[in-house]
C-alpha atoms as a PDB file:
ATOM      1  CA  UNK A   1       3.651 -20.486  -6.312  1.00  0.00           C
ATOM      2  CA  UNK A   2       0.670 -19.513  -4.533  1.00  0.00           C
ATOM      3  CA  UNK A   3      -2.623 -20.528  -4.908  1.00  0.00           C
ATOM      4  CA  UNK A   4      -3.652 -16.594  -5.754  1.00  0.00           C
ATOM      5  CA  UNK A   5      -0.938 -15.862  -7.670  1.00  0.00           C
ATOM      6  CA  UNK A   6      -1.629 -18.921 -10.192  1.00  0.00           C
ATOM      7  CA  UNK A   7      -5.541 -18.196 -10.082  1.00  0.00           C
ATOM      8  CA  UNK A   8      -4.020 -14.218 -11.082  1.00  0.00           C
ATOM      9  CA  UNK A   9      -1.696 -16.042 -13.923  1.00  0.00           C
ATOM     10  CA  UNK A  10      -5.277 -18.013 -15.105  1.00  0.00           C
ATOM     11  CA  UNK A  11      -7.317 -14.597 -14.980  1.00  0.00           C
ATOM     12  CA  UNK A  12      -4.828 -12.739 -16.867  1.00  0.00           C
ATOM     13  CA  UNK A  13      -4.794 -15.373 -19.556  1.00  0.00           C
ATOM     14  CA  UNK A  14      -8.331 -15.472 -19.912  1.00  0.00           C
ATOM     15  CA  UNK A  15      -8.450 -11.297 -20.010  1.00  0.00           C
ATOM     16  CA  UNK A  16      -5.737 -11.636 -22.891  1.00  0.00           C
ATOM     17  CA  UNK A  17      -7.749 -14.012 -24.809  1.00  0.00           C
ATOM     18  CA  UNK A  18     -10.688 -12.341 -24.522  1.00  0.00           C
ATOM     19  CA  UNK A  19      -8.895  -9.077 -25.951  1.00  0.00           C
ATOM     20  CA  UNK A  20      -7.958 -10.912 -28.519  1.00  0.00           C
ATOM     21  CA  UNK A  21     -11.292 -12.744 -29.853  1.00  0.00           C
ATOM     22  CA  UNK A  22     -12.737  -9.048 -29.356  1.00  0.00           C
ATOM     23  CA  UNK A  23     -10.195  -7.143 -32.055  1.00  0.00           C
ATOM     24  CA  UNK A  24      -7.771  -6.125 -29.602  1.00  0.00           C
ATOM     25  CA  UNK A  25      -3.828  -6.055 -30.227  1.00  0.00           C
ATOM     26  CA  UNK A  26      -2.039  -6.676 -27.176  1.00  0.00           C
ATOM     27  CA  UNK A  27       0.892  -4.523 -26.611  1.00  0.00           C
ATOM     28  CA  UNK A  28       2.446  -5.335 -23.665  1.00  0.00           C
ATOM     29  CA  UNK A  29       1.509  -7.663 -20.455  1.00  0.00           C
ATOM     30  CA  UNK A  30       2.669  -7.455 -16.581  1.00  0.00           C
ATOM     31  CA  UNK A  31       4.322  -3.320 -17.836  1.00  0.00           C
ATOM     32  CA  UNK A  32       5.949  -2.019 -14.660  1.00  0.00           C
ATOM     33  CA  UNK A  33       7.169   1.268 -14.011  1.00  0.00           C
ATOM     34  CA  UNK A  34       8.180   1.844 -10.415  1.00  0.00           C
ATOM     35  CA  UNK A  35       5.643   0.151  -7.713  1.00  0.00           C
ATOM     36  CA  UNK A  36       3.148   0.282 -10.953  1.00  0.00           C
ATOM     37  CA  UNK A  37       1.736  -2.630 -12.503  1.00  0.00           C
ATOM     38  CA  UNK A  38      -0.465  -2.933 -15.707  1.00  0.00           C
ATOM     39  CA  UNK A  39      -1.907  -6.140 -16.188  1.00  0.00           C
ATOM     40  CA  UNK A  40      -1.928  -5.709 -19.758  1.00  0.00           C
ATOM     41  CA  UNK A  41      -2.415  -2.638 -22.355  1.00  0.00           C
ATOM     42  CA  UNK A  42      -3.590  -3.374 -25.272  1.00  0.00           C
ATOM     43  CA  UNK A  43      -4.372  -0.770 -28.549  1.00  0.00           C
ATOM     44  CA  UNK A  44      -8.258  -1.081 -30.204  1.00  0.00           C
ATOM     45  CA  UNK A  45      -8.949   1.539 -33.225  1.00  0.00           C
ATOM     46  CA  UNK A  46      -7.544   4.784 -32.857  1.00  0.00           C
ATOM     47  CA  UNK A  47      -6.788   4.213 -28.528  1.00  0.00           C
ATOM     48  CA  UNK A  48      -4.469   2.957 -26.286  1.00  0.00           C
ATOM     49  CA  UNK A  49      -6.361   0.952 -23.736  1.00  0.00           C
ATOM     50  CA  UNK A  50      -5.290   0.201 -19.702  1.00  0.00           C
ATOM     51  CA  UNK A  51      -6.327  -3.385 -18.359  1.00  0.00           C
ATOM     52  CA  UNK A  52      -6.291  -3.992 -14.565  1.00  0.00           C
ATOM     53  CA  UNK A  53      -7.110  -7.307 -14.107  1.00  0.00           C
ATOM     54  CA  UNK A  54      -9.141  -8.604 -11.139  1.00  0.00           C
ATOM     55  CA  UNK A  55      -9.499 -12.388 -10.656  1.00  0.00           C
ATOM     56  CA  UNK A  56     -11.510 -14.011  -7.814  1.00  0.00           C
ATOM     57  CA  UNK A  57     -12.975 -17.863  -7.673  1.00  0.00           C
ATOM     58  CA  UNK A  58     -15.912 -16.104  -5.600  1.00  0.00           C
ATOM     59  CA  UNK A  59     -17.803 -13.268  -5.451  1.00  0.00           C
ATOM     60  CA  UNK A  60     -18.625 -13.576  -1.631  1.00  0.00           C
ATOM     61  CA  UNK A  61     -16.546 -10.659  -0.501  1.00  0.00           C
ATOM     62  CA  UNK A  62     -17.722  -8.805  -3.797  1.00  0.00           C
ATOM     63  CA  UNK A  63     -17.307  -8.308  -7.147  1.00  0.00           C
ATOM     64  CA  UNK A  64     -13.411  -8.251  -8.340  1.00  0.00           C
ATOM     65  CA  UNK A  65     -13.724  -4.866  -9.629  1.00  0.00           C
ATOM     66  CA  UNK A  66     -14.855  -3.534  -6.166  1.00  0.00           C
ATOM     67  CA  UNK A  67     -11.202  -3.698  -5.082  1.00  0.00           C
ATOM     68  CA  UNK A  68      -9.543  -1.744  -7.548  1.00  0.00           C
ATOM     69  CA  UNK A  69      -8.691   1.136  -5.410  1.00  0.00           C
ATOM     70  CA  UNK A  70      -7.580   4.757  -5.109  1.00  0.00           C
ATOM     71  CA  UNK A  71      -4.199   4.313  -4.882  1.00  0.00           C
ATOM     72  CA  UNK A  72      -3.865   1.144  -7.548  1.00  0.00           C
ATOM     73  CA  UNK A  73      -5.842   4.459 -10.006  1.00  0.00           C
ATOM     74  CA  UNK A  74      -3.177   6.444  -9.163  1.00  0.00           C
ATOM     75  CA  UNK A  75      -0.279   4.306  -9.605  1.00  0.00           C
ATOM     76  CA  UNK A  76      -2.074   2.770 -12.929  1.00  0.00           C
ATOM     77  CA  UNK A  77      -2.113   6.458 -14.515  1.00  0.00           C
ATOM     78  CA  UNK A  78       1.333   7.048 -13.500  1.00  0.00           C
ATOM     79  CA  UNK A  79       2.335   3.780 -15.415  1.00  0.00           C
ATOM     80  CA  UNK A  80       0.436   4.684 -18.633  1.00  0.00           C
ATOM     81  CA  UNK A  81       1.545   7.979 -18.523  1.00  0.00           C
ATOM     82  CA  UNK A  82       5.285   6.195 -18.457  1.00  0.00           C
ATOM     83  CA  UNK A  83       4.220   3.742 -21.068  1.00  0.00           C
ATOM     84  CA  UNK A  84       2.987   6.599 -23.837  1.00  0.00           C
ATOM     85  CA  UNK A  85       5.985   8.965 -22.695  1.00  0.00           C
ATOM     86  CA  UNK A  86       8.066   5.815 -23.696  1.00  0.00           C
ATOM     87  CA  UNK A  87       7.020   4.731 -26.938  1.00  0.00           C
ATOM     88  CA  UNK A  88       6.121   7.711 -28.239  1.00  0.00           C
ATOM     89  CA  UNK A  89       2.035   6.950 -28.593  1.00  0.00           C
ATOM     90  CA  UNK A  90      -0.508  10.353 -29.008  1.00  0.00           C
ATOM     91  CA  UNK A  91      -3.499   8.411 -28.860  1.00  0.00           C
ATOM     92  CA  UNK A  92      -6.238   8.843 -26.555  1.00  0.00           C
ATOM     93  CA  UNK A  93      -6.048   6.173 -23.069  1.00  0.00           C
ATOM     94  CA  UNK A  94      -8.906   4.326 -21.556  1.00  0.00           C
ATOM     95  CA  UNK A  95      -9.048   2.427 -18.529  1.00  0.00           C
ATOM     96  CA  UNK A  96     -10.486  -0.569 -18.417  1.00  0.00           C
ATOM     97  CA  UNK A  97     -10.977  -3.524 -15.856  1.00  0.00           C
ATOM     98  CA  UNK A  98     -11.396  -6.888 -16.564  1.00  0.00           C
ATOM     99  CA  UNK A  99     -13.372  -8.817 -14.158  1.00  0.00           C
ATOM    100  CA  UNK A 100     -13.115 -12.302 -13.936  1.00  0.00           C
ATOM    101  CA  UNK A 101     -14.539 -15.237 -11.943  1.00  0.00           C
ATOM    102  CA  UNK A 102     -13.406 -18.554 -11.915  1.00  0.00           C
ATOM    103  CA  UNK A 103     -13.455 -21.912 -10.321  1.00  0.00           C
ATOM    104  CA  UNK A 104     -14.625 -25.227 -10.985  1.00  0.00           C
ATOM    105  CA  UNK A 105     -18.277 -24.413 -11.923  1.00  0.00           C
ATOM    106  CA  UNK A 106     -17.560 -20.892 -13.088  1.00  0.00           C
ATOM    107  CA  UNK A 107     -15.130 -19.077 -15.889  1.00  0.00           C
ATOM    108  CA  UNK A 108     -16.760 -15.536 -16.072  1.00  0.00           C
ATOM    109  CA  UNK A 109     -15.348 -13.110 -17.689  1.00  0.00           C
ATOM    110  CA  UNK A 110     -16.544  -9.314 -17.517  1.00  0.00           C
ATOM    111  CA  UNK A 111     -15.236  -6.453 -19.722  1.00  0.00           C
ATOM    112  CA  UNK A 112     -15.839  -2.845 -17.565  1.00  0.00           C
ATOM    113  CA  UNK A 113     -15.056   0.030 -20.481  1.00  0.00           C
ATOM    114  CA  UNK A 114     -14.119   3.355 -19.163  1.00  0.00           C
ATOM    115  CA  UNK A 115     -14.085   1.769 -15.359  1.00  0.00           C
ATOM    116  CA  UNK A 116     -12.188   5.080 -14.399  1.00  0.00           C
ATOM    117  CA  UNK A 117     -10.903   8.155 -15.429  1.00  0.00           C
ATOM    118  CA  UNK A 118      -7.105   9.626 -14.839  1.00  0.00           C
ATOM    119  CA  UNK A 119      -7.385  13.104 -13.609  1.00  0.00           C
END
């Protein structure tokens, strides 16, 4: 396995945990629907709650949550939209991204609420 796919694995982890030790119940992890992936959704109160996870081991090229893109929105709000269609949720969605930074020195971990809105 690659290098950035293992550091991904690590970051993802880390995310979960995080959810976790903050009240979160995790509901599914890696949910794909077509080209779609969401990292992990996860329910807290009354709302069902998109992660995209963004791992780096440096912030030199910027912050993780810089490249979270247009298209990876779209395709994330397609997926959700799948996911609630599927199990029958009517709670509200949020989008959320998880930032994280680690290497040897560093294990950051950044919580962005409401990072973006589906339109």
């Amino acid at each position: 396995m690659a290098h950035h796919n293992e550091l991904g694995k690590i970051g993802e982890k880390l995310a979960a945990d995080f959810l976790l030790n903050n009240g979160y119940e995790i509901l599914a992890r890696n949910f794909i629907y077509q080209k779609a992936e969401v990292d992990i959704i996860a329910k807290n109160s009354n709302m069902i709650v998109c992660v995209e996870v963004k791992t780096r081991n440096s912030d030199f090229f910027g912050d993780p949550q810089d490249f979270v893109t247009a298209s990876k929105i779209k395709n994330l709000v397609k997926a959700m939209d799948a996911f609630v269609i599927e199990n029958d949720i009517s709670l509200e969605t949020r989008f959320d991204i998880i930032a994280v930074l680690k290497n040897k020195k560093i294990e950051q971990v950044t919580h962005y609420e409401n990072a973006f809105y589906h339109f």
